[in-house]
N, C-alpha and C. Protein backbone atom coordinates (compact mmCIF):
# COMPACT_ATOMS: atom_id res chain seq x y z
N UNK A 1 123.31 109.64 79.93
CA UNK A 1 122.51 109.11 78.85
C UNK A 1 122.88 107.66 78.59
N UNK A 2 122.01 106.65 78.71
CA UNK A 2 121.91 105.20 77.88
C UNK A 2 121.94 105.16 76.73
N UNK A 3 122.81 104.44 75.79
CA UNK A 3 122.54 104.41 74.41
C UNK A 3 121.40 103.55 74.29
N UNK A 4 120.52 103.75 73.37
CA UNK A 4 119.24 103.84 73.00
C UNK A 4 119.45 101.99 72.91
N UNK A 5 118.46 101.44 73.42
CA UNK A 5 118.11 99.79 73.61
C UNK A 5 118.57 99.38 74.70
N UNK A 6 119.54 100.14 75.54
CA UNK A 6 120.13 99.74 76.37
C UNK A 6 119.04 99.30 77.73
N UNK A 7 119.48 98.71 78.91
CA UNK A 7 118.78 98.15 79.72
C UNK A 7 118.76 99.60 81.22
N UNK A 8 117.88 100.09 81.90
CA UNK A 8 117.86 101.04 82.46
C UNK A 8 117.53 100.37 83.99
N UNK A 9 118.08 100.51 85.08
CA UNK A 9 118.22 100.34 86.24
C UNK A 9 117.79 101.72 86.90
N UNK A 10 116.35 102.02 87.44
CA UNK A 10 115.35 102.78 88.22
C UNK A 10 115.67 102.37 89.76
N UNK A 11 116.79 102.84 90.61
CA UNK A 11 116.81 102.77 91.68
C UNK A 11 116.89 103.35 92.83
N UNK A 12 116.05 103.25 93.78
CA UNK A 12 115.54 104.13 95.03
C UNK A 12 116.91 104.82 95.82
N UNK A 13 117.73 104.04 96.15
CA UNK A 13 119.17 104.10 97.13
C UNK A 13 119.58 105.33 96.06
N UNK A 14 119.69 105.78 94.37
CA UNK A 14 120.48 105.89 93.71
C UNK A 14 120.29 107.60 94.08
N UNK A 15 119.27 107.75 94.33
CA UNK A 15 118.08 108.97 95.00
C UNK A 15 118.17 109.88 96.15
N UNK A 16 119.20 109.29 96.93
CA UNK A 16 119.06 109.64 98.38
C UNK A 16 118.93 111.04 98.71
N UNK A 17 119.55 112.05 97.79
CA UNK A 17 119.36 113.87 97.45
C UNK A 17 118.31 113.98 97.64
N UNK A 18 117.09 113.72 97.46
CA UNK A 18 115.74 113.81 97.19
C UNK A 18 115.13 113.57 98.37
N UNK A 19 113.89 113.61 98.66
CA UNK A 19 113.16 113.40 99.79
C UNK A 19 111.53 112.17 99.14
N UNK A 20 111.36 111.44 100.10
CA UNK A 20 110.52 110.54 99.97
C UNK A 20 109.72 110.80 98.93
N UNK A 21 108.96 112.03 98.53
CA UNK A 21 107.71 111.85 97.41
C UNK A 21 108.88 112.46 96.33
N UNK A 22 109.37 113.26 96.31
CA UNK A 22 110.39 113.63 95.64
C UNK A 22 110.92 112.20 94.64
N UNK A 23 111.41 110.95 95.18
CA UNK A 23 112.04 110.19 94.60
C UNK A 23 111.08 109.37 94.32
N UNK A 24 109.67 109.43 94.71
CA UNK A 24 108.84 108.52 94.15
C UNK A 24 108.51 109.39 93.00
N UNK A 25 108.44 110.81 92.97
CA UNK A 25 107.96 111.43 91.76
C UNK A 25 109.11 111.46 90.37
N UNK A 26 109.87 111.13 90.63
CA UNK A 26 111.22 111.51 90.23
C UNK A 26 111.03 109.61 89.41
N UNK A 27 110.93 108.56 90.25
CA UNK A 27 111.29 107.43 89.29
C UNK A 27 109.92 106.97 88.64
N UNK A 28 108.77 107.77 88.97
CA UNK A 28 107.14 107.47 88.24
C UNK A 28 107.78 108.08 86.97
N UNK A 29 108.30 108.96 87.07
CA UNK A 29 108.77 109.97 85.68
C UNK A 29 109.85 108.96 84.94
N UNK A 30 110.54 108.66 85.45
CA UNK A 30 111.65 107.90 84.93
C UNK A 30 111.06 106.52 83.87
N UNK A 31 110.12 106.10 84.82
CA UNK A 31 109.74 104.65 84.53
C UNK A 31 109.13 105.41 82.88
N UNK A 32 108.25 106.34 82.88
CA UNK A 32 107.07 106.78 81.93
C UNK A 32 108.15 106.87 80.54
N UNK A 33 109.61 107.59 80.69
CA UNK A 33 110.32 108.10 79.81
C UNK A 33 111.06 107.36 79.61
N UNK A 34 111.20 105.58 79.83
CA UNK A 34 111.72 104.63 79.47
C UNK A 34 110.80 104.17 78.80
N UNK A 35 109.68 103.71 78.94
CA UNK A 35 108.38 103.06 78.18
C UNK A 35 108.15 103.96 77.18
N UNK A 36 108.31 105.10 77.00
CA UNK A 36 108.16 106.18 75.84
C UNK A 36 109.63 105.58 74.78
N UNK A 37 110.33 105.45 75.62
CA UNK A 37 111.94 105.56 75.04
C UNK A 37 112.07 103.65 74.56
N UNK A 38 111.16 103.14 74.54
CA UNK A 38 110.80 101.24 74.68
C UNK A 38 112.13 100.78 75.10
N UNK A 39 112.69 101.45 76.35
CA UNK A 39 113.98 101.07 76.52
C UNK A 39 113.36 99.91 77.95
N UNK A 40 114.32 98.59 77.60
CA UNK A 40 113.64 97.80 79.36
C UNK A 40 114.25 98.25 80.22
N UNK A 41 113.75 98.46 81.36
CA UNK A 41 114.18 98.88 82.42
C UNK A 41 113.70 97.50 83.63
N UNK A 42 114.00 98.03 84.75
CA UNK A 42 113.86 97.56 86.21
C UNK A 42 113.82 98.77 87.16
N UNK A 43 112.80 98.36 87.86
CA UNK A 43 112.92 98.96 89.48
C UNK A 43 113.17 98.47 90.52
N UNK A 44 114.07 99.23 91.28
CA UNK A 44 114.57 98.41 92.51
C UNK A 44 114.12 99.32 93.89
N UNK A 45 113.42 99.02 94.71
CA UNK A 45 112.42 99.82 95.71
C UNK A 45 112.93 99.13 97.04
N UNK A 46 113.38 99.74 98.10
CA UNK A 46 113.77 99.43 99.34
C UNK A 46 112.68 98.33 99.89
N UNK A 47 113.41 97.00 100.54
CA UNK A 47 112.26 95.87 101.15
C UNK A 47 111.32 95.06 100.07
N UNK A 48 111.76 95.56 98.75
CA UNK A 48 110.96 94.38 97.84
C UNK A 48 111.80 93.92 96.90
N UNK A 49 111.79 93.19 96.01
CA UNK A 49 112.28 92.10 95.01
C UNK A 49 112.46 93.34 93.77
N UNK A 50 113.51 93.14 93.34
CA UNK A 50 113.59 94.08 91.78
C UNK A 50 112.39 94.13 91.25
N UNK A 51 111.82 94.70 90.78
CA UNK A 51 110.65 94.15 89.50
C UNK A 51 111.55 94.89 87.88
N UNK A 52 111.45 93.38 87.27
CA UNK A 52 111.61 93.66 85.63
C UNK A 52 113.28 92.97 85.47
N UNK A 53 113.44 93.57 84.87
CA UNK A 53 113.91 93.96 83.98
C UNK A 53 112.41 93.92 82.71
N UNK A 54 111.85 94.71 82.23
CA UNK A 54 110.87 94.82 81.09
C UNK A 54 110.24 95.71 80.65
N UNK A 55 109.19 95.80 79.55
CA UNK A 55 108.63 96.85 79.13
C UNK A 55 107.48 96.63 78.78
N UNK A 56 106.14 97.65 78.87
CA UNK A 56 105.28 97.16 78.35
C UNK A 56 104.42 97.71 79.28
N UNK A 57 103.20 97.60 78.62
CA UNK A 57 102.00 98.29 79.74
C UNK A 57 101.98 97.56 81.10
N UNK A 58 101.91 96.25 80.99
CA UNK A 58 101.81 95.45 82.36
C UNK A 58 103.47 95.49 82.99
N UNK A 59 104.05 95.73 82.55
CA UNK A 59 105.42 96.29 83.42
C UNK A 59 105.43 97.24 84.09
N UNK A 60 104.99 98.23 83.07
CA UNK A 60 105.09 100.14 83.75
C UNK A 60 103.82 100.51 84.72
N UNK A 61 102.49 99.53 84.55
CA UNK A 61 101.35 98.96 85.68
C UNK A 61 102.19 98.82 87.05
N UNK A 62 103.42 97.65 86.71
CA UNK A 62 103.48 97.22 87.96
C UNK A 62 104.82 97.81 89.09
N UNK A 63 105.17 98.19 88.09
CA UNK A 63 106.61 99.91 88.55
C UNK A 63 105.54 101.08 88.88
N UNK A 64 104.74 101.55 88.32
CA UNK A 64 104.12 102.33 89.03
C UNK A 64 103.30 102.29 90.26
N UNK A 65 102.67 100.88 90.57
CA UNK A 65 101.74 100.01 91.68
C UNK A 65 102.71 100.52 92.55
N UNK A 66 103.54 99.88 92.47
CA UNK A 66 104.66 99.37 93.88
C UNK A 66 105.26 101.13 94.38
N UNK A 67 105.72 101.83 93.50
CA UNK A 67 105.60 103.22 93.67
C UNK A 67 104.27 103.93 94.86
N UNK A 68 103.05 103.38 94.02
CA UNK A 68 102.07 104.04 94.42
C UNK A 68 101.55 103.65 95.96
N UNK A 69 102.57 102.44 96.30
CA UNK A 69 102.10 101.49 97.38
C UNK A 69 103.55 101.73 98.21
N UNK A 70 104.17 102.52 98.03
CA UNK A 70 105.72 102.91 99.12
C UNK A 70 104.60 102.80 100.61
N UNK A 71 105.49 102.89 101.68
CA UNK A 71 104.79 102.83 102.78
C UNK A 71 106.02 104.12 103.05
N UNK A 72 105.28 104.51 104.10
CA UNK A 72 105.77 106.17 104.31
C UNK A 72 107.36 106.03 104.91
N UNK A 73 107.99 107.54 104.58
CA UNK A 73 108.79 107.62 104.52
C UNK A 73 109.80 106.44 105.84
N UNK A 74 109.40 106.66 106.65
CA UNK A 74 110.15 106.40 108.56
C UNK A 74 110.20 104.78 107.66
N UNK A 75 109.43 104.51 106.64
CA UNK A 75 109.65 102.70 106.79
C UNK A 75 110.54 102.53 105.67
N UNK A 76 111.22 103.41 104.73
CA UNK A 76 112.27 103.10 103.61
C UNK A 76 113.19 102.65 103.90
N UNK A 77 114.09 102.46 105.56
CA UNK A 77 114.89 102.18 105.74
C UNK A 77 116.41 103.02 104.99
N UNK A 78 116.15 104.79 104.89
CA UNK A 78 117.16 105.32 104.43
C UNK A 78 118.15 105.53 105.22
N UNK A 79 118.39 104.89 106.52
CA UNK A 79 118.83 105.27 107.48
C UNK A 79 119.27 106.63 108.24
N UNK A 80 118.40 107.49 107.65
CA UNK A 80 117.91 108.74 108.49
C UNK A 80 117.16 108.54 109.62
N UNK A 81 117.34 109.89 110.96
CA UNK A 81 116.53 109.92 111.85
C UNK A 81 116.81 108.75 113.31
């Protein structure tokens, strides 16, 4: 648990238990229950730039985009396989 205002770090690597839609379903949820919680967060997604630290509809827009836009699993670079 974060104490409440605190800053929340949403990260893919943090995940690795999980399997590809698994951890995308897992930090869509995360992102939703930080923006509920108006706590700022960031996402950090394998091969792209942090997005955020922030909050707000056009934040949780653009944490969910980049989610919705993963390129399939073989390209996460989890070094499986």
């Amino acid at each position: 648990e974060q104490p409440l205002g605190s800053e929340v770090l949403l990260d893919w690597q943090a995940l690795s238990a999980l399997d590809h839609e698994g951890r995308i379903r897992r930090l869509a949820r995360w992102v939703d229950e930080a923006e509920r919680g108006t706590r700022r967060y960031s996402l950090r997604l394998p091969g792209q730039p942090a997005i955020g630290p922030g909050t707000g509809p056009a934040h949780r827009h653009a944490c969910l985009r980049a989610l919705a836009l993963m390129p399939a699993a073989a390209d996460t670079g989890t070094g499986h396989g």
